[in-house]
Every structure is written in C-alpha cells, then in structure tokens.
C-alpha atoms as a PDB file:
ATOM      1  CA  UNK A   1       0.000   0.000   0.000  1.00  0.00           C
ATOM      2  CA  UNK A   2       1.313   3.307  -0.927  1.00  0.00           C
ATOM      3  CA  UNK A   3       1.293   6.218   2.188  1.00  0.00           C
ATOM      4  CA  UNK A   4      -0.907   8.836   2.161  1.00  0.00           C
ATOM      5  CA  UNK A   5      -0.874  12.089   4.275  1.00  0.00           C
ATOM      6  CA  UNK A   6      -5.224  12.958   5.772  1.00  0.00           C
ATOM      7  CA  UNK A   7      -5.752  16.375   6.795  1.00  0.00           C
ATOM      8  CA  UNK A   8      -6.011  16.710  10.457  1.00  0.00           C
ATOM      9  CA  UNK A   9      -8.996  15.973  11.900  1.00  0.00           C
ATOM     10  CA  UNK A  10      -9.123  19.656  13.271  1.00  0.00           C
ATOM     11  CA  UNK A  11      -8.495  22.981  12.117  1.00  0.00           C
ATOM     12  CA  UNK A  12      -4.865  23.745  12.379  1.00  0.00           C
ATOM     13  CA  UNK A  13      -5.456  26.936  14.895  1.00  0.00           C
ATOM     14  CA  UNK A  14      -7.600  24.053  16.984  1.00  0.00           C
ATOM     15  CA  UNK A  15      -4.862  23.393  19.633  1.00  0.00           C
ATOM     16  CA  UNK A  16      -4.021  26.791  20.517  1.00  0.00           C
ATOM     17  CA  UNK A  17      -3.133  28.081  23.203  1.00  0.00           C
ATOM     18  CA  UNK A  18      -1.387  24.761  23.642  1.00  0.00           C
ATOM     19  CA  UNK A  19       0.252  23.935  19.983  1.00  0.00           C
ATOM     20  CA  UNK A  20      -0.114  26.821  17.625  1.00  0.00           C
ATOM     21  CA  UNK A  21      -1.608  26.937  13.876  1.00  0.00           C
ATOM     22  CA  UNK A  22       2.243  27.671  12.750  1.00  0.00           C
ATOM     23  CA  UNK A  23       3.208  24.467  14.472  1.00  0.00           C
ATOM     24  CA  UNK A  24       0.771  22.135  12.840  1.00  0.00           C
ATOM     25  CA  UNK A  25       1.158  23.946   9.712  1.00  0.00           C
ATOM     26  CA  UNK A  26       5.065  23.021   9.427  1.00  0.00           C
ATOM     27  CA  UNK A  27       4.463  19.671  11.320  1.00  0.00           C
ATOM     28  CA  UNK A  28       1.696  18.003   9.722  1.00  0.00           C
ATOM     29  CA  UNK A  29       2.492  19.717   6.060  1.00  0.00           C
ATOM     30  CA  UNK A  30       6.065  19.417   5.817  1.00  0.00           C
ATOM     31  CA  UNK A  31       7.664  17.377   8.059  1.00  0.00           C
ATOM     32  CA  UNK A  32       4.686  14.553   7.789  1.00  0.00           C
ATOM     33  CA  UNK A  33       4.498  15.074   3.891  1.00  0.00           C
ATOM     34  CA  UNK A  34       8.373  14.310   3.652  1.00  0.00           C
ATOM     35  CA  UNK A  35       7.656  10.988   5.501  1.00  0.00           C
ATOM     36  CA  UNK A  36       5.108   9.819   2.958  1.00  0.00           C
ATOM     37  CA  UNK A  37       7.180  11.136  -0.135  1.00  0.00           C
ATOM     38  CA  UNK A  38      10.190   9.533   0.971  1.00  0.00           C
ATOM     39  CA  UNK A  39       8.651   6.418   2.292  1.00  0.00           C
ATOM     40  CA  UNK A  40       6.451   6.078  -1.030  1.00  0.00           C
ATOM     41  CA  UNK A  41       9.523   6.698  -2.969  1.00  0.00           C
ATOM     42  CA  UNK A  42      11.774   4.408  -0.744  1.00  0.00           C
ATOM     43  CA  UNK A  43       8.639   1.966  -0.732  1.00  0.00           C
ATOM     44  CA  UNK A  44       8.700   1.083  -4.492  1.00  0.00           C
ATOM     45  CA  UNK A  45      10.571  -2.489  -5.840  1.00  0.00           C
ATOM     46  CA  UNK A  46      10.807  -3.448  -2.453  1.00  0.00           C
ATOM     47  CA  UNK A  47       9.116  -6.797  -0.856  1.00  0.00           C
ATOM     48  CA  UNK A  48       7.124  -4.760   1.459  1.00  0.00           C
ATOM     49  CA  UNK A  49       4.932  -3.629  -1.358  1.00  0.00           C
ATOM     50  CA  UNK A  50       0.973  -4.365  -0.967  1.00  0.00           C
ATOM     51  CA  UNK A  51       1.873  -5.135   2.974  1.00  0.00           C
ATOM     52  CA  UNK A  52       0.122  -2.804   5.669  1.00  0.00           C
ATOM     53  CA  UNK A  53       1.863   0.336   7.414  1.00  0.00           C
ATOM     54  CA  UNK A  54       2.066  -2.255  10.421  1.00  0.00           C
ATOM     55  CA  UNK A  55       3.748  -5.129   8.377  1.00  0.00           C
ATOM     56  CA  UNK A  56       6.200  -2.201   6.987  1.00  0.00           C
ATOM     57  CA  UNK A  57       7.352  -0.613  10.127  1.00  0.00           C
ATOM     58  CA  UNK A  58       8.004  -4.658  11.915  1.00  0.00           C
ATOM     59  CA  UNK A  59       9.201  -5.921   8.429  1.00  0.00           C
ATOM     60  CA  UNK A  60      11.550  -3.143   7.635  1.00  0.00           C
ATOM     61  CA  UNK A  61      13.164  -2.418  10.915  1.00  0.00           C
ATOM     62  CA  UNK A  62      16.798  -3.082  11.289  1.00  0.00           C
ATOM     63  CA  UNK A  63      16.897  -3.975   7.529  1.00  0.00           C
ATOM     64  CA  UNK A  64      16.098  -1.281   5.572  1.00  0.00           C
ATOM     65  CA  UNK A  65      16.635   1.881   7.712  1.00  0.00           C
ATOM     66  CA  UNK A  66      15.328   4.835   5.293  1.00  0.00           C
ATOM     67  CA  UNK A  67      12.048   2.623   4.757  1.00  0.00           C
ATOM     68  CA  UNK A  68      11.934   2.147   8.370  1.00  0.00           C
ATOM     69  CA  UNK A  69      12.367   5.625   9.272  1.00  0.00           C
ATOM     70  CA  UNK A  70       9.840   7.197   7.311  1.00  0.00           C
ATOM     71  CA  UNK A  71       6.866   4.405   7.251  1.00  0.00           C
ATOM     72  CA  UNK A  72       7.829   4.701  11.084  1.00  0.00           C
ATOM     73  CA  UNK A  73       7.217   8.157  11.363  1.00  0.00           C
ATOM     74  CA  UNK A  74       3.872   8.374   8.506  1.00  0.00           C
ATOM     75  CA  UNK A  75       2.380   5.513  11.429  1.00  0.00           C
ATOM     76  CA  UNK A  76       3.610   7.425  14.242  1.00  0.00           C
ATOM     77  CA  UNK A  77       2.215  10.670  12.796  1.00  0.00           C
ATOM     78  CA  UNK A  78      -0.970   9.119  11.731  1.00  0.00           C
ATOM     79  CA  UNK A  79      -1.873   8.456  15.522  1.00  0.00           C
ATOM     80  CA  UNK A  80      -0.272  11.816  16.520  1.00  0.00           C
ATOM     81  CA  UNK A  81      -3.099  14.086  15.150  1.00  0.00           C
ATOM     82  CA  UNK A  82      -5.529  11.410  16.804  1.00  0.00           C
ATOM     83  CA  UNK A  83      -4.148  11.637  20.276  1.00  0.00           C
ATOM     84  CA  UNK A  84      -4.216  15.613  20.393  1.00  0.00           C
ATOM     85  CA  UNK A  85      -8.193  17.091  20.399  1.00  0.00           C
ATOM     86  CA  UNK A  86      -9.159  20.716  21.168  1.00  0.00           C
ATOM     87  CA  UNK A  87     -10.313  21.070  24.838  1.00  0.00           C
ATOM     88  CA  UNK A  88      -8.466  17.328  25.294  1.00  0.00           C
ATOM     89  CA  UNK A  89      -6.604  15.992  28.791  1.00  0.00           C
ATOM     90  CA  UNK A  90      -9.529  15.978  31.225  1.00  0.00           C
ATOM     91  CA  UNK A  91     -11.081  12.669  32.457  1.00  0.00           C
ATOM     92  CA  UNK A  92      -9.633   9.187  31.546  1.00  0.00           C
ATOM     93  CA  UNK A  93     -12.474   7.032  30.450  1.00  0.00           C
ATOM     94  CA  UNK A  94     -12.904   4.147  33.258  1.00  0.00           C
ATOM     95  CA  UNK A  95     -11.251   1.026  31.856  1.00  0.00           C
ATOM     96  CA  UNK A  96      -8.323   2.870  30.564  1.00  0.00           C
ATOM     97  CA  UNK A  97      -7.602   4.940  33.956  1.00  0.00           C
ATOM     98  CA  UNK A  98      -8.127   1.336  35.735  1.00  0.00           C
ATOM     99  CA  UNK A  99      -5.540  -0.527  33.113  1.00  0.00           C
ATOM    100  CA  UNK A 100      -3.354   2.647  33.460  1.00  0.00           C
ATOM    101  CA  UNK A 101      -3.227   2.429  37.690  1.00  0.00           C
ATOM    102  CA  UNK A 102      -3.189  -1.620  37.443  1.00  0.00           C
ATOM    103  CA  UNK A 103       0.071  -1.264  35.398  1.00  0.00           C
ATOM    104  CA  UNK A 104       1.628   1.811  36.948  1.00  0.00           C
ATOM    105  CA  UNK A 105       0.357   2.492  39.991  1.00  0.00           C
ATOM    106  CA  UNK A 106      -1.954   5.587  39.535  1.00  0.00           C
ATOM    107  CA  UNK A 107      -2.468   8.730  36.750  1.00  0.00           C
ATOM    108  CA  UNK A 108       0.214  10.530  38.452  1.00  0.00           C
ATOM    109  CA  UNK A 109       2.688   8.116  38.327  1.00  0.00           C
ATOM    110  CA  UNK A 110       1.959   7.525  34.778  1.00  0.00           C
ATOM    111  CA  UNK A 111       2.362  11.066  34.241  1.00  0.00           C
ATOM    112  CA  UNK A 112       5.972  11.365  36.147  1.00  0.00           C
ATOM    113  CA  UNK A 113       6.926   8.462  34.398  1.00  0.00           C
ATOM    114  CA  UNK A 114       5.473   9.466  30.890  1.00  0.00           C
ATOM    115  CA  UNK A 115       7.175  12.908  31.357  1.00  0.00           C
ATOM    116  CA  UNK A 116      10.181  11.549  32.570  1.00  0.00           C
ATOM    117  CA  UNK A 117      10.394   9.696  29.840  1.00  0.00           C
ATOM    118  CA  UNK A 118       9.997  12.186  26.917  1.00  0.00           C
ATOM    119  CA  UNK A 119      12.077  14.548  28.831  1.00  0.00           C
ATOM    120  CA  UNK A 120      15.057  11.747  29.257  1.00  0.00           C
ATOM    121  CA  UNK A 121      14.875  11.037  25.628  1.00  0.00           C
ATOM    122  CA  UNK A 122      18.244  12.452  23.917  1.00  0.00           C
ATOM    123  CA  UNK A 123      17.518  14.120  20.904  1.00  0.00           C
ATOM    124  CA  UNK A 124      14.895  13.557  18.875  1.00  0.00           C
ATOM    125  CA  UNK A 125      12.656  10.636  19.805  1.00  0.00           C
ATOM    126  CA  UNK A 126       9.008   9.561  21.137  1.00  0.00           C
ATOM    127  CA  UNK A 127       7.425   9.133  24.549  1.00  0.00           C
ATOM    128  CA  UNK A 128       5.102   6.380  25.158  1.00  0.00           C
ATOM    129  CA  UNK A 129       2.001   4.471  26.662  1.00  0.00           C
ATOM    130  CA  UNK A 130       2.255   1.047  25.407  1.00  0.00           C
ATOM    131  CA  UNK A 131       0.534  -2.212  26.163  1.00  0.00           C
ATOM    132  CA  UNK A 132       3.422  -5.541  26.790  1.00  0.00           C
ATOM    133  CA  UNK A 133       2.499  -8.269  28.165  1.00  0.00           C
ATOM    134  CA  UNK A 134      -1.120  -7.313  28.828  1.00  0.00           C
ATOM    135  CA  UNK A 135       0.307  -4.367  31.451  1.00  0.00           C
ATOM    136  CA  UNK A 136       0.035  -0.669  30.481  1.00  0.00           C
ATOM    137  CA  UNK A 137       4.001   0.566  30.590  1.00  0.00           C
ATOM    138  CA  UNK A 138       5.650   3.913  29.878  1.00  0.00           C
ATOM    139  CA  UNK A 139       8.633   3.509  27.050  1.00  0.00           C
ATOM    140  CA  UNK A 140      10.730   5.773  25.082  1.00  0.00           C
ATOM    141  CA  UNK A 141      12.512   5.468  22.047  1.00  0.00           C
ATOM    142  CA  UNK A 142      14.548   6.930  19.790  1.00  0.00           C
ATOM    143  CA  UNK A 143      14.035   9.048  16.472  1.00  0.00           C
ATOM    144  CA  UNK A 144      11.397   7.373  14.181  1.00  0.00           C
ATOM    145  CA  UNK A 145      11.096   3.653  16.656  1.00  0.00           C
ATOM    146  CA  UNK A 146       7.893   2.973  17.960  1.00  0.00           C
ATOM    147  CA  UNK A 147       7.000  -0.019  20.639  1.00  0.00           C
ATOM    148  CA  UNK A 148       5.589  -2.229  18.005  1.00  0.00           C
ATOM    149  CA  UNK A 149       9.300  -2.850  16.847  1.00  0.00           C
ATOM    150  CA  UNK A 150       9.655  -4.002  20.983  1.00  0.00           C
ATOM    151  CA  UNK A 151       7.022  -6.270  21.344  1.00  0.00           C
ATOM    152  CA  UNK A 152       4.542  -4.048  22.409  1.00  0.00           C
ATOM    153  CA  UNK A 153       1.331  -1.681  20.918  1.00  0.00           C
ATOM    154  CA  UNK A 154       1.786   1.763  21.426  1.00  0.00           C
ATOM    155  CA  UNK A 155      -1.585   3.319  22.707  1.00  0.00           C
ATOM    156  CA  UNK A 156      -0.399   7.050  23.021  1.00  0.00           C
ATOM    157  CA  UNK A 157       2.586   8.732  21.726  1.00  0.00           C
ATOM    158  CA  UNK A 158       4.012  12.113  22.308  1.00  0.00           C
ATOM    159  CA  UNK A 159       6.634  13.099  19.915  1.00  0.00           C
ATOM    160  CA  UNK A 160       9.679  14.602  21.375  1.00  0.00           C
ATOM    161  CA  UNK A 161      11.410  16.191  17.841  1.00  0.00           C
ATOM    162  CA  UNK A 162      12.095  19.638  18.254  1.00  0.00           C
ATOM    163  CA  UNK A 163       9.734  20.180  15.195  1.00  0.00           C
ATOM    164  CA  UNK A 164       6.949  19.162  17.383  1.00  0.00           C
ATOM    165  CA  UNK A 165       7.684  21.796  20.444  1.00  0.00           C
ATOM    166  CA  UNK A 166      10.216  24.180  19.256  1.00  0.00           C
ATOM    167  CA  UNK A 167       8.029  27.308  17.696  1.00  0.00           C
ATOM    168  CA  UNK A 168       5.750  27.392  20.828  1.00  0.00           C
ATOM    169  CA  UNK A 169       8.246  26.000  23.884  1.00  0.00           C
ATOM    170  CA  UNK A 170      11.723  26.835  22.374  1.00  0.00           C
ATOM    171  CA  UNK A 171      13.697  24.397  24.993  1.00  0.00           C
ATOM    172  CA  UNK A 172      11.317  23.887  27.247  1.00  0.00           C
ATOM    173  CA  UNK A 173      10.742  20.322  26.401  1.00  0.00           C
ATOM    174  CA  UNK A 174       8.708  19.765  30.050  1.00  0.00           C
ATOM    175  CA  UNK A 175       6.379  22.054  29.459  1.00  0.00           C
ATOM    176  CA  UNK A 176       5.128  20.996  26.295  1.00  0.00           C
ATOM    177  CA  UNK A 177       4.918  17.617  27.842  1.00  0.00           C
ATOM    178  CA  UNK A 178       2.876  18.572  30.701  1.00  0.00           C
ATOM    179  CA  UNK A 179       0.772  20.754  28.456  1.00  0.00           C
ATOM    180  CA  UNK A 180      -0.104  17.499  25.942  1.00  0.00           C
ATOM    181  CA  UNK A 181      -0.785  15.753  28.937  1.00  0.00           C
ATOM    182  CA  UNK A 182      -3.039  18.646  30.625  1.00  0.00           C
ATOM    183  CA  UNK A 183      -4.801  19.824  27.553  1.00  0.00           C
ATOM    184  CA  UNK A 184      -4.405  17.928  24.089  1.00  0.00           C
ATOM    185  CA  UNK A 185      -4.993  14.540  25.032  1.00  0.00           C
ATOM    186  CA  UNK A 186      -7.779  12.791  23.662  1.00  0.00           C
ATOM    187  CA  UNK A 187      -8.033   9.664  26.230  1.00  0.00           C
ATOM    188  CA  UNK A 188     -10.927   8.241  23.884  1.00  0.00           C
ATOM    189  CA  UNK A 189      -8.627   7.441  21.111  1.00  0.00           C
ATOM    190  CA  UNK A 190      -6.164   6.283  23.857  1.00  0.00           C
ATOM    191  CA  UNK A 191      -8.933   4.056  25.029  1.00  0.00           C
ATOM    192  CA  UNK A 192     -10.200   2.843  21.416  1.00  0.00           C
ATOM    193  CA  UNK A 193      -6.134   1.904  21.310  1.00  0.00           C
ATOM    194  CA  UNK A 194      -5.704   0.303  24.371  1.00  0.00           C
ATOM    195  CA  UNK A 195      -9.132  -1.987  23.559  1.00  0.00           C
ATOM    196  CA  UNK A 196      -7.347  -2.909  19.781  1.00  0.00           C
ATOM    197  CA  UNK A 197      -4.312  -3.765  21.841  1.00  0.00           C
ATOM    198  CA  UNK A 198      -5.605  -6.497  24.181  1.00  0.00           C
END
C-alpha cells in the first residue's frame, strides 16, 4: 500500500493556546508530507509492497533503515493528530484509567513516568504508553522507533522532535509535555487503542 498524508482531523489553529496553527502547519504539512514522499519513494521495488503500514514498520526495521524511518514516522504521525483534540486531557475514560493504575500504579505516576520519559529522551525521539504483556508501561525510544518494533502496541505517543515543540516552547521540552498531557490529550482514542491492543 502506498502512504498517504489525511488532513487533520481539526483545524490547524484548533490546539491553541497549547500547539499553535504555525506548528501544525510546518508539522503536519512538511515534516509529515516528507515521511510519505520519501517512504512512497523508498517503498517502491521493495518486498514490502501491498503489505500494511504495520507489516512495513516490523518488516523493515533493522533492515532497511530509510524505509523504516519514514513508514515509522507516517504511522507514528498518523496516531499523533488522533491523540491531540481541542479542549483534550480531562477525564480518563474508566477502563483505561483502571488498566493505566493496574500497570503503573496511579495517573500521576503515569504522568511522572510518561514525562520523565519524553524529557530523558536524547535528541529527537518519542514518549510512550504502550501495552506488553497485557500491562500498560511507559517507554521511550529513539528518532522514528515505535513499541511495536519491541514487542509491544503503542496506545499514546508524544513526539519529542524539536519540530513538534520548538516554535511554541523553544527548549522547554517539560512544558510541552505537561501541556499534551493537561490539555491535548484525547483519552478516547487512547482508550479505542488500548481496547485494539488487548
């Protein structure tokens, strides 16, 4: 299957105060496009041909990096938009917020952990909510990896490029993550995730 880039599924001032329109303009229409251009491009003569953006990103890691890289990123990205919502953070639906405290204690801890996480994360990289082993963990990894190349389904992801935080946080790297946590979140698709993953 070839990659294709949707429009957000919100109006690019949406996010604001919290991610700007000039943000999600460069993000989503440049540095997304270049995923699916490249990975189209890289995709062609290959074996992974006709296979799903899931079959890619296992199939290709560790042997074809600039496949891997950008079919990473286009799935990363495609769950990205999904996981931010105007007016989002708020409430975690029940059986999420009871998976999330059964595998990490409580929200809070998730959230130290989660921020911890994306904050530890040298350069460019991704912070994570995954499902292993039937257990909601926290992960990070770096540049374009995701946890389904670690035995695990990724059920929220905050990405930790520059790109994503830079315009609106500069170096603050923290306080965007607090703020995606606070007020972009949107725990339903985290839930609709989280029920796919078990």
């Amino acid at each position: 299957m070839s990659f294709t880039l949707p429009p957000l599924p919100y109006a690019y001032d949406a996010l604001q105060p919290y991610m700007s329109k000039e943000t999600l303009e460069y993000h989503h229409d440049k540095h997304h496009q270049a995923y699916v251009t490249n990975g189209n491009n890289l995709l062609k003569g290959t074996e992974f041909e006709g296979k799903s953006l899931e079959e890619i990103v296992k199939g290709s890691f560790g042997k074809n990096a600039g496949l891997f890289n950008n079919a990473s990123q286009h799935y990363n990205h495609l769950h990205f938009w999904s996981w931010m919502k105007p007016i989002g953070g708020g409430k975690i639906p029940g059986a999420l917020e009871k998976a999330i405290v059964d595998g990490l204690g409580s929200v809070d801890k998730m959230k130290e952990e989660f921020t911890a996480a994306g904050v530890g994360q040298f350069g460019s990289g991704w912070a994570w909510l995954a499902v292993k082993d039937g257990k909601v963990v926290v992960m990070k990894t770096p540049n374009g990896e995701n946890p389904l190349v670690h035995g695990a389904k990724p059920i929220l992801g905050c990405d930790v490029w520059e790109h994503s935080y830079y315009i609106d946080y500069r170096n603050r790297r923290p306080d965007y993550i607090k703020a995606f946590l606070d007020h972009l979140v949107n725990w339903e698709y985290v839930e609709e995730m989280y029920r796919k993953a078990m």
